[in-house]
Protein backbone atom coordinates (compact mmCIF):
# COMPACT_ATOMS: atom_id res chain seq x y z
CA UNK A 1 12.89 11.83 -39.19
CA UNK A 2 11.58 15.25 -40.32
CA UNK A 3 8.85 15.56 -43.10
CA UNK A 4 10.34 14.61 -46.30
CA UNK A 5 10.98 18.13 -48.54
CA UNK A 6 12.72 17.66 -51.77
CA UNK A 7 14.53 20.92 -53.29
CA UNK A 8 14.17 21.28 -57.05
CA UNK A 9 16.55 23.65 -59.12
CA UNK A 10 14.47 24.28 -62.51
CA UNK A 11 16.48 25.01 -65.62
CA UNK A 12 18.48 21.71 -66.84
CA UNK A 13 17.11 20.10 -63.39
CA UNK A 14 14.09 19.57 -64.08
CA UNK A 15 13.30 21.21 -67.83
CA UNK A 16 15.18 21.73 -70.82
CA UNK A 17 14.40 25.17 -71.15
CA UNK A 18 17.23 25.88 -73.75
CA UNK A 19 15.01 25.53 -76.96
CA UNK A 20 13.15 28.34 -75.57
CA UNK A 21 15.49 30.13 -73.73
CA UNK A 22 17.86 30.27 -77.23
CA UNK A 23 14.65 31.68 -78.83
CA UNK A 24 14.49 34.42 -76.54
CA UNK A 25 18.24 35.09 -76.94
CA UNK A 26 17.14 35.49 -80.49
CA UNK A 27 14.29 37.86 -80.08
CA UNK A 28 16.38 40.24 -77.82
CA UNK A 29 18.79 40.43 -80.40
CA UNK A 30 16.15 41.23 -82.98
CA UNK A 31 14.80 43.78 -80.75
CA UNK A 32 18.28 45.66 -79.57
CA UNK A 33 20.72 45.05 -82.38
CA UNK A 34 23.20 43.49 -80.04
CA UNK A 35 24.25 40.00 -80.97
CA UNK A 36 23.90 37.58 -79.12
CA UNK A 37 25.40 34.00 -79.31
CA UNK A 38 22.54 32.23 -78.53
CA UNK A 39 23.76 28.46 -78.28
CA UNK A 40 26.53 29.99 -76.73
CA UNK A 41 24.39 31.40 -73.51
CA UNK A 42 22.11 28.27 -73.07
CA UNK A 43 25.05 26.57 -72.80
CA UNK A 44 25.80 28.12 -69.26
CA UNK A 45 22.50 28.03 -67.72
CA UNK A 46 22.63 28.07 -63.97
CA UNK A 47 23.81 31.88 -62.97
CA UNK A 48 21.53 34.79 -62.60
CA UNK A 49 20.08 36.07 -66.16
CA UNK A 50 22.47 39.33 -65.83
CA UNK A 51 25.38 37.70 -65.79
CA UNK A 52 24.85 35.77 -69.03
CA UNK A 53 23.67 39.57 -70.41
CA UNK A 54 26.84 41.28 -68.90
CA UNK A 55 28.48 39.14 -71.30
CA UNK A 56 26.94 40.62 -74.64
CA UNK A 57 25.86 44.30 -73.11
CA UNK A 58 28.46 47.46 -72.02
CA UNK A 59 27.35 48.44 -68.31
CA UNK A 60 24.63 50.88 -68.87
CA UNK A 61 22.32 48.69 -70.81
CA UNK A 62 22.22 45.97 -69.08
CA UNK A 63 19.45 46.47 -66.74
CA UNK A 64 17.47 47.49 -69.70
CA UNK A 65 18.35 44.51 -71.67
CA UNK A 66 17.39 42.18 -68.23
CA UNK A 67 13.92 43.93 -68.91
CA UNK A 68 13.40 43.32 -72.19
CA UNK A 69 15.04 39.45 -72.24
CA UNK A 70 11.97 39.40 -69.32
CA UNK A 71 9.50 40.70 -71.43
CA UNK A 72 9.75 38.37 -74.26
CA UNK A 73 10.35 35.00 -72.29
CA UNK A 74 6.35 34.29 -71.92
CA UNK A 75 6.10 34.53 -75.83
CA UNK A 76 9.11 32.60 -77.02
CA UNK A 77 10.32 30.75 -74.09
CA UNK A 78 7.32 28.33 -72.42
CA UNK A 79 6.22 26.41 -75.23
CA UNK A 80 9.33 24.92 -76.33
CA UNK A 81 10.16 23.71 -73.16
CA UNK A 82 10.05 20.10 -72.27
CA UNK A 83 10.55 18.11 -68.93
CA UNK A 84 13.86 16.48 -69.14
CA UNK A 85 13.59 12.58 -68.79
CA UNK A 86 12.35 11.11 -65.40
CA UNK A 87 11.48 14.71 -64.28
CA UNK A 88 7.71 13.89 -63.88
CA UNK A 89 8.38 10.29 -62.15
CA UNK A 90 10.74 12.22 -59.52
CA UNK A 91 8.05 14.73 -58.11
CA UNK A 92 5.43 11.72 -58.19
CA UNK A 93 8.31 9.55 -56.29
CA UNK A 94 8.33 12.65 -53.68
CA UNK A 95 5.07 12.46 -52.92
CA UNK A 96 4.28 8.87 -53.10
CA UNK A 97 6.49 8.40 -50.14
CA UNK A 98 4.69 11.44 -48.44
CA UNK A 99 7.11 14.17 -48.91
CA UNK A 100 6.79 17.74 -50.26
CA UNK A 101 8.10 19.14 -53.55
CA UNK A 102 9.55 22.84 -53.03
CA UNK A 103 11.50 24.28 -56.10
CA UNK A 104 14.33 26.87 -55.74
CA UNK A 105 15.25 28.50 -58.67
CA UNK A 106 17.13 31.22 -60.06
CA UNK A 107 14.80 32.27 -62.96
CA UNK A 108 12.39 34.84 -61.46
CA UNK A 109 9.22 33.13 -59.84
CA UNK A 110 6.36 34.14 -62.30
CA UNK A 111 8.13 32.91 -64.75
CA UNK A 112 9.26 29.88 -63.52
CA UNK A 113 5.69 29.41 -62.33
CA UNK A 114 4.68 29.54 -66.26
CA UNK A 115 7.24 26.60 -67.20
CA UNK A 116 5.13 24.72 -64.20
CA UNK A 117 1.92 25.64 -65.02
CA UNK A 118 2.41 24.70 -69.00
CA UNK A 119 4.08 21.46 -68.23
CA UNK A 120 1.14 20.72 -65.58
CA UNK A 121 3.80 19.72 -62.94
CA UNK A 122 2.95 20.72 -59.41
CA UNK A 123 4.84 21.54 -56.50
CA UNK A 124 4.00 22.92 -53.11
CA UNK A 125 6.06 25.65 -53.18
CA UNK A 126 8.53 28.05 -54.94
CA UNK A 127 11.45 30.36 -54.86
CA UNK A 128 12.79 32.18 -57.17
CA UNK A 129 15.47 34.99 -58.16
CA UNK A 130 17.75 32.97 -55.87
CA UNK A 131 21.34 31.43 -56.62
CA UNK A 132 23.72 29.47 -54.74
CA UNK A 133 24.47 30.33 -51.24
CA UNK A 134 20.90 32.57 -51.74
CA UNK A 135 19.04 29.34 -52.47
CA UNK A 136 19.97 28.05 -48.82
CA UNK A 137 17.64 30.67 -46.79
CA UNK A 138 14.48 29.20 -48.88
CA UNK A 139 15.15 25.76 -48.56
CA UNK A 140 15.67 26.42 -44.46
CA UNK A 141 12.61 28.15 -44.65
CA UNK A 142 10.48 25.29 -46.12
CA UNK A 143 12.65 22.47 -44.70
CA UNK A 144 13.92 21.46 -46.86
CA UNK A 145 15.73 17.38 -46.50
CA UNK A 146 17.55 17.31 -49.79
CA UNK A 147 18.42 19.83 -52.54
CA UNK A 148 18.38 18.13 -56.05
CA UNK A 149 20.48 20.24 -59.17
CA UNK A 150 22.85 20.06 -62.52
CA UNK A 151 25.01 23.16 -61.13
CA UNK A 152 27.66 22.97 -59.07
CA UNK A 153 25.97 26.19 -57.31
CA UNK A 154 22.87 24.02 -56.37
CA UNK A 155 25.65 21.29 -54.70
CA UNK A 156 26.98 25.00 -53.01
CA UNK A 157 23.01 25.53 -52.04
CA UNK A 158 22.85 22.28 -50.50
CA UNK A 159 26.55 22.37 -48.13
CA UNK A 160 24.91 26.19 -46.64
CA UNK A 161 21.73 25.08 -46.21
CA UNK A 162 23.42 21.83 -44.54
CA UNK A 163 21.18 19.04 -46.53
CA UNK A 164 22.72 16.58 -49.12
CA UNK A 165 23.22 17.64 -52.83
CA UNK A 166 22.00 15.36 -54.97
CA UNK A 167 23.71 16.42 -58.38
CA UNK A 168 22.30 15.65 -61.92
CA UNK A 169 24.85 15.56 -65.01
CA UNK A 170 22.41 17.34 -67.44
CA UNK A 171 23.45 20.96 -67.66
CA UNK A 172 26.94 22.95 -67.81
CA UNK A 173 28.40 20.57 -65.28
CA UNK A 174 30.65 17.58 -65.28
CA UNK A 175 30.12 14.43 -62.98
CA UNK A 176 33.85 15.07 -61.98
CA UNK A 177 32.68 19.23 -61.08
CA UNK A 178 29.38 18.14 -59.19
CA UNK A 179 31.15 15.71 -56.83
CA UNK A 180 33.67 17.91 -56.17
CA UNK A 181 31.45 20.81 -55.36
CA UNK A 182 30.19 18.48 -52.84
CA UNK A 183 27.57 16.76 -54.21
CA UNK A 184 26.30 13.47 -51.97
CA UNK A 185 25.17 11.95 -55.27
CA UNK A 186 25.77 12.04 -58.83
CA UNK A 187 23.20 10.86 -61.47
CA UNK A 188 23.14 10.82 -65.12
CA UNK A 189 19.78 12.51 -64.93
CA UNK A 190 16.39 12.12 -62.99
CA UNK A 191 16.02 8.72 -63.95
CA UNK A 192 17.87 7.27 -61.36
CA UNK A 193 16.30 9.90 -58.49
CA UNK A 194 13.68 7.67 -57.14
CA UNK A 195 16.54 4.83 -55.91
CA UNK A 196 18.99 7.61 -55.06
CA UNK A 197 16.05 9.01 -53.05
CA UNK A 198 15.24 5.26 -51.18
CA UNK A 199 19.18 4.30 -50.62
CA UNK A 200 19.43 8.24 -48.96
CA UNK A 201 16.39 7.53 -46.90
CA UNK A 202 17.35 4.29 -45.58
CA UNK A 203 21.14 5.84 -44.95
CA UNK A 204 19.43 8.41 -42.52
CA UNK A 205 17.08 6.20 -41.00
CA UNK A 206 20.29 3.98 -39.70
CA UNK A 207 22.24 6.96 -38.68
């Protein structure tokens, strides 16, 4: 069996980040005059942060709007984040059975890193700026055994980088999209990671 290396996505995986995020949605519009739905663009967390602008911005601002939307998050987005439930007790499970926590993420990696740091949850390493079939070269890099995310793209993550998906049903996607993206399991949320993790183990060890 190789070392154990669990895959983390970040946003609805393992933090709510929409409070925050929403907040920052907020401020940019505040700052730019260009309205943006807020509640509507938290509600299809996942994708890269310009495609969620594209939506709101013509063309030519975008990139500039991607700047600013960065420049705010470390004021209005960390400190209404929360961990969502059993997010803590999954990284503990990780390394309690001597495995290695490596999050892959598509929020940029310093700022991810600030949702870490605040929360006080530590992993062993981190990726960022990285979505879908992008998030397979990191988790082959740090060997990684299993991917866990909420977006069908993480399940897409998982099937390139050829390790099992385990899905969660706590962001944009339904139980019925994550399994059919590919997932190997489907839980309601983290709660249920740490048997999910033990029945997946024992699977490989008999294979």
């Amino acid at each position: 069996m190789p070392l154990l290396t669990v895959g983390f996505d970040l946003d609805m995986t393992l933090v709510d980040s929409r409070p925050g995020i929403a907040a920052t949605y907020r401020a940019l519009t505040a700052q730019t005059g260009v309205s943006v739905d807020a509640e509507a663009a938290v509600s299809r967390l996942g994708p890269p942060l310009r495609t969620e602008i594209a939506r709101w911005f013509p063309p030519e601002q975008v990139d500039e709007a991607v700047r600013i939307f960065r420049e705010l998050y470390p004021a209005y987005a960390i400190t209404p984040t929360v961990p969502l439930p059993g997010a803590r007790a999954a990284l503990d499970t990780v390394r309690e059975r001597g495995g290695r926590v490596v999050v892959v993420t598509s929020k940029l990696g310093r700022l991810a890193r600030l949702h870490l740091d605040h929360l006080g949850m530590a992993v062993d390493e981190l990726a960022g700026d990285l979505f879908a079939e992008e998030k397979a070269a990191a988790l082959r890099e740090h060997g990684a055994t299993y991917y866990v995310g909420d977006h069908v793209a993480d399940m897409v993550a998982a099937k390139a980088a050829a390790v099992p998906g385990i899905a969660v049903a706590t962001g944009p996607c339904s139980v019925d999209e994550l399994r059919a993206a590919g997932a190997a399991a489907v839980l309601p949320d983290l709660t249920g990671f740490p048997a999910a993790l033990d029945g997946m183990i024992r699977l490989a060890l008999t294979q």
